[in-house]
Protein backbone atom coordinates (compact mmCIF):
# COMPACT_ATOMS: atom_id res chain seq x y z
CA UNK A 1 -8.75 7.87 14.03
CA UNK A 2 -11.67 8.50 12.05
CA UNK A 3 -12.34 6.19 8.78
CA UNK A 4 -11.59 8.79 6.40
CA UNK A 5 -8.50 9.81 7.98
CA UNK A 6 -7.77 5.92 8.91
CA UNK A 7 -8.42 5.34 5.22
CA UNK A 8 -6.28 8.36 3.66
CA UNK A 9 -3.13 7.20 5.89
CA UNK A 10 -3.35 3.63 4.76
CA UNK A 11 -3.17 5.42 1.14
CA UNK A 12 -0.38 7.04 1.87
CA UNK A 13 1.35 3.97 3.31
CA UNK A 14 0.42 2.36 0.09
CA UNK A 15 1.87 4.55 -1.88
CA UNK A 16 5.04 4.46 0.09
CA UNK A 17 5.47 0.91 0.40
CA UNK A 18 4.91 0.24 -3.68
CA UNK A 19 7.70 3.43 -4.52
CA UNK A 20 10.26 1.57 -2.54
CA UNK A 21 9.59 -2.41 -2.81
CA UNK A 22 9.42 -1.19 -6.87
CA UNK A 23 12.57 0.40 -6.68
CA UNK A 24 14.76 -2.17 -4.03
CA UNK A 25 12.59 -5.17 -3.16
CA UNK A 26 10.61 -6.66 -1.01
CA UNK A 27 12.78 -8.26 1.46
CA UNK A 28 15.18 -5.33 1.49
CA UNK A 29 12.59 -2.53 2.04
CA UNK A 30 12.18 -1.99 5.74
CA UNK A 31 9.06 -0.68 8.15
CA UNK A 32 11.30 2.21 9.38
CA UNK A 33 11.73 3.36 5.49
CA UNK A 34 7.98 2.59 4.92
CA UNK A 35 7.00 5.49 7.32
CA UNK A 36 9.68 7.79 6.29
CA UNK A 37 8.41 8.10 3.19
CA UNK A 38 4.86 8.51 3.82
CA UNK A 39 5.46 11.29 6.76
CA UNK A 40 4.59 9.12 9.84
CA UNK A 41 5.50 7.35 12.93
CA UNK A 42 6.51 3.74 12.69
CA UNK A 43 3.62 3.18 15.27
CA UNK A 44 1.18 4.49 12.45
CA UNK A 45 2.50 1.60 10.14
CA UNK A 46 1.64 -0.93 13.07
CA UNK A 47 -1.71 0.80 13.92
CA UNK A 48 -3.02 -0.05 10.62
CA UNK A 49 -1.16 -3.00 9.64
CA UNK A 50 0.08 -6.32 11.80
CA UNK A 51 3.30 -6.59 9.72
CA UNK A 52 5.39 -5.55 6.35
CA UNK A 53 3.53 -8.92 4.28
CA UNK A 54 0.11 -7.56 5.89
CA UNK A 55 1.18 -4.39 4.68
CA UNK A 56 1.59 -5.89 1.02
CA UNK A 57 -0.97 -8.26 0.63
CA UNK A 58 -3.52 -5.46 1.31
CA UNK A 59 -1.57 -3.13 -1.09
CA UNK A 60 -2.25 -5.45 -3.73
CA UNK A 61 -5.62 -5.96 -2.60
CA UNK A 62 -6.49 -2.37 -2.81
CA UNK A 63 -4.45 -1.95 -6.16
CA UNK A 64 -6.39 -4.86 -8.09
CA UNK A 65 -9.73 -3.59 -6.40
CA UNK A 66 -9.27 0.16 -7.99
CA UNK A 67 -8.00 -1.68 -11.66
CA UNK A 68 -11.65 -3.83 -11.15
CA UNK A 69 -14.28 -1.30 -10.52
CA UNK A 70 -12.08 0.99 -13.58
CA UNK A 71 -12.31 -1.88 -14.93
CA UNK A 72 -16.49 -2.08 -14.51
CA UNK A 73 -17.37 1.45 -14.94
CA UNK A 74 -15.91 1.65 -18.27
CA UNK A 75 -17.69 -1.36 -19.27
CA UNK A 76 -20.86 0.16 -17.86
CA UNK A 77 -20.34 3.54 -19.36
CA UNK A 78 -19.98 1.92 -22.58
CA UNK A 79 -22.59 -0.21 -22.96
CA UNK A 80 -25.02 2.99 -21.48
CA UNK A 81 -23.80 5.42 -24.70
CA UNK A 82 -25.48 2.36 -26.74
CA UNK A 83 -22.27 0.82 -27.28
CA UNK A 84 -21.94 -3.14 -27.96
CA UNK A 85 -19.90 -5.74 -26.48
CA UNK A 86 -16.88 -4.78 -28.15
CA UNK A 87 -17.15 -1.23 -27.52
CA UNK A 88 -17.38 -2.16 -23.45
CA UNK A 89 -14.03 -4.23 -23.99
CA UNK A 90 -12.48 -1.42 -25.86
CA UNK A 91 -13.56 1.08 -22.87
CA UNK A 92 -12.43 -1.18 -21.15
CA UNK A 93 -8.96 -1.37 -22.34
CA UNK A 94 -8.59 2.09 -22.70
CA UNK A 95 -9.52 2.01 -19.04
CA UNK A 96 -6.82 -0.44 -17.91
CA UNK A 97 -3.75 1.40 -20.09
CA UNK A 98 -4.98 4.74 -17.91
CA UNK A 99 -4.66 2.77 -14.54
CA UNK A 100 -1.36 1.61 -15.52
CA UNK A 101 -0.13 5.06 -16.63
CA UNK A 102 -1.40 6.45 -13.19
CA UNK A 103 0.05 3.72 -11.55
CA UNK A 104 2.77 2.51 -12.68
CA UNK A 105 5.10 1.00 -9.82
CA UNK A 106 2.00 -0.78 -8.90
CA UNK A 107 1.52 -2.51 -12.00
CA UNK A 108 4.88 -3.57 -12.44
CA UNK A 109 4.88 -4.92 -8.82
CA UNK A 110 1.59 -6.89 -9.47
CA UNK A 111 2.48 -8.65 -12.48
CA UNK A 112 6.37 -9.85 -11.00
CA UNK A 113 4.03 -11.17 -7.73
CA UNK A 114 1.83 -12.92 -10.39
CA UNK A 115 4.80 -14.95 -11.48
CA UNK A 116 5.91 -16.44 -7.87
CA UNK A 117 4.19 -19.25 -6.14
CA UNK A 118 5.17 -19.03 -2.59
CA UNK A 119 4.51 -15.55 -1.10
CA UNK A 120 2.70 -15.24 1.92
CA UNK A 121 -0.02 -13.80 -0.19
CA UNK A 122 -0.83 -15.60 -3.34
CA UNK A 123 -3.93 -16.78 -2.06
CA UNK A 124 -5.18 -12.99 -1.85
CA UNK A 125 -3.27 -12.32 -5.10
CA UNK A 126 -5.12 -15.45 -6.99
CA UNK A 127 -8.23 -14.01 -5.91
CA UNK A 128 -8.66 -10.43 -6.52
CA UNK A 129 -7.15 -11.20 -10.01
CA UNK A 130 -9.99 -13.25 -10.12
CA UNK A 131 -12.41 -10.97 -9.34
CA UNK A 132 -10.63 -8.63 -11.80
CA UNK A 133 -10.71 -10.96 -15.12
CA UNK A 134 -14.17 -11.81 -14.46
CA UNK A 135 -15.23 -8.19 -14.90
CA UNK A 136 -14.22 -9.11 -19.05
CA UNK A 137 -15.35 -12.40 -18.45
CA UNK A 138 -18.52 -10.98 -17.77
CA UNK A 139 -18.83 -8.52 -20.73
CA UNK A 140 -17.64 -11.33 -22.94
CA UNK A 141 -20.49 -13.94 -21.98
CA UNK A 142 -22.72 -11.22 -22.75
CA UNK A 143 -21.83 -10.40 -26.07
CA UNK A 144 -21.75 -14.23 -26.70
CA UNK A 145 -25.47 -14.09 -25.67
CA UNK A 146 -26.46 -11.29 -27.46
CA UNK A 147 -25.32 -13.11 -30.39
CA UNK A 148 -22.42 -10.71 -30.86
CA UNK A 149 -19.22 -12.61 -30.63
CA UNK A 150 -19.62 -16.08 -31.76
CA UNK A 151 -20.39 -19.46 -28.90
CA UNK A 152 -17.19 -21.05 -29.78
CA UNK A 153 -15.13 -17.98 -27.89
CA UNK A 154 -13.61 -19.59 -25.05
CA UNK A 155 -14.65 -16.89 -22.53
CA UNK A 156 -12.58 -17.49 -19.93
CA UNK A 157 -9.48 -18.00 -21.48
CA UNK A 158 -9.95 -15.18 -23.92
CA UNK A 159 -10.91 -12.82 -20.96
CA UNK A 160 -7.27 -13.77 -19.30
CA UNK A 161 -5.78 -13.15 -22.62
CA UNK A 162 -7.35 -9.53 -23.05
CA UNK A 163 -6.57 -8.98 -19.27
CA UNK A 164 -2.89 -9.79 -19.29
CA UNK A 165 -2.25 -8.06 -23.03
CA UNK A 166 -3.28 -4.77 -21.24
CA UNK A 167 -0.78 -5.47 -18.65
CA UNK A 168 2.00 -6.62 -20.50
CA UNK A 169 1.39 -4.58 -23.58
CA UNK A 170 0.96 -1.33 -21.19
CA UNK A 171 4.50 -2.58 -19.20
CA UNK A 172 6.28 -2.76 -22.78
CA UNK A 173 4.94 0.62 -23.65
CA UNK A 174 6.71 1.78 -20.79
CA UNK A 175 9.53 0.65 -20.10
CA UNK A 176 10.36 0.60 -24.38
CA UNK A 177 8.18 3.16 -26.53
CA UNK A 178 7.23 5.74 -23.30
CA UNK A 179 6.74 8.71 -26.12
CA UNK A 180 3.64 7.23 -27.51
CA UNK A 181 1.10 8.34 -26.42
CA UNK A 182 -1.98 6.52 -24.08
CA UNK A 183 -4.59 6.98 -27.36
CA UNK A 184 -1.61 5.68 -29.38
CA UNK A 185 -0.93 2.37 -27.80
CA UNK A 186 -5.37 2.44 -27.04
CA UNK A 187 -5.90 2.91 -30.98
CA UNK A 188 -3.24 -0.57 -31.39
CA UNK A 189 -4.90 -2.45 -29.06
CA UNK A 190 -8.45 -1.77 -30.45
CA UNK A 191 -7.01 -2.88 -33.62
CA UNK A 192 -5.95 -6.17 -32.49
CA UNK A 193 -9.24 -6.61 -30.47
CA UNK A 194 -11.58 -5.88 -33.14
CA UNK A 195 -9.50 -8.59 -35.54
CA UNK A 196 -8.64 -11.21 -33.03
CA UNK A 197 -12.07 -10.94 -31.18
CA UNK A 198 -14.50 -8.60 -32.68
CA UNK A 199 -13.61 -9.99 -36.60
CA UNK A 200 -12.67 -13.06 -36.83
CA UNK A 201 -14.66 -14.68 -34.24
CA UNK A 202 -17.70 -12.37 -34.19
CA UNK A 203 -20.98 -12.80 -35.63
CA UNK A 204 -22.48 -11.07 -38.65
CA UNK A 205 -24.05 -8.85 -37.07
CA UNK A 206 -20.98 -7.12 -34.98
CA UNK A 207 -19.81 -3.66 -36.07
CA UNK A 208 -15.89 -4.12 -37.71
């Protein structure tokens, strides 16, 4: 199997895999069903994976990776219109309320496997969540050294604040106010940033 194709199953198998755990669990969701859904052999499923937890851990491997780099580009594409620190982390929001709308069953899977301590795969989960908060880690010790936002921002806190409002805000949205729209729920967000972040602990010189 070619890496394309290798790579466009294992998508498929994703896909599968977070539509059922998200709708009956984990430990109740079976290999056999896996396949079913996603069109192929129960063979394919061990071909690419060793087991059901391999299975998952990679899923949320893969998921957290995509939410990253959307996560980075936005950031990127900001800051290359002219934009300032700010404007990254608002891309960047704007950027992590899309991935959740896209992806929803993922998200809501990622953030209940956040809460429990003894899954095969927290050590995977603690680090691509890592990896993923220190994308607005990043922006935010920029901005601090730009003299944008102001040196007593606690970056790393602050960037796990910003990263887990997007997910919980997005997850409220959801599952409680689903006919507002993404700009909507972007435009309340922003709001809180610039006060919270870009106001009251910003520098004179950053744009309100």
């Amino acid at each position: 199997m070619t890496t394309a194709r290798r790579q466009a199953t294992r998508r498929k198998l994703y896909a599968a895999a977070v539509t059922l755990i998200a709708e009956q669990g984990f430990s109740a969701t079976t290999v056999d069903e896996i396949a079913e859904r996603a069109g192929v052999a129960k063979g394919t499923v061990y071909y690419n994976f060793a087991s059901k937890n391999d299975l998952f851990e990679e899923l949320l491997r893969d998921g957290v990776e995509r939410l990253r780099d959307a996560l980075r580009q936005a950031a990127a594409a900001a800051r290359a219109r002219g934009g300032s620190g700010v404007d990254a982390l608002d891309a960047m929001i704007l950027a992590g309320l899309t991935f959740i709308v896209r992806y929803p069953s993922f998200t809501q899977l990622y953030v209940a496997e956040l809460w429990r301590t003894n899954r095969a795969w927290q050590d995977t989960l603690t680090l691509v969540r890592t990896e993923a908060v220190s994308v607005v880690e990043e922006v935010l010790a920029a901005a601090v050294a730009d003299g944008e936002l102001s040196d007593e921002i606690d970056v790393p806190l602050t960037a796990s604040a910003l990263f887990g409002m997007v997910l919980v805000a997005a997850l409220d949205w959801q599952a409680f106010q689903p006919e507002r729209s993404v700009e909507d729920v972007h435009a309340a967000l922003s709001r809180l940033l610039q006060g919270r972040v870009g106001g009251a602990l910003g520098g004179p010189s950053l744009r309100t």
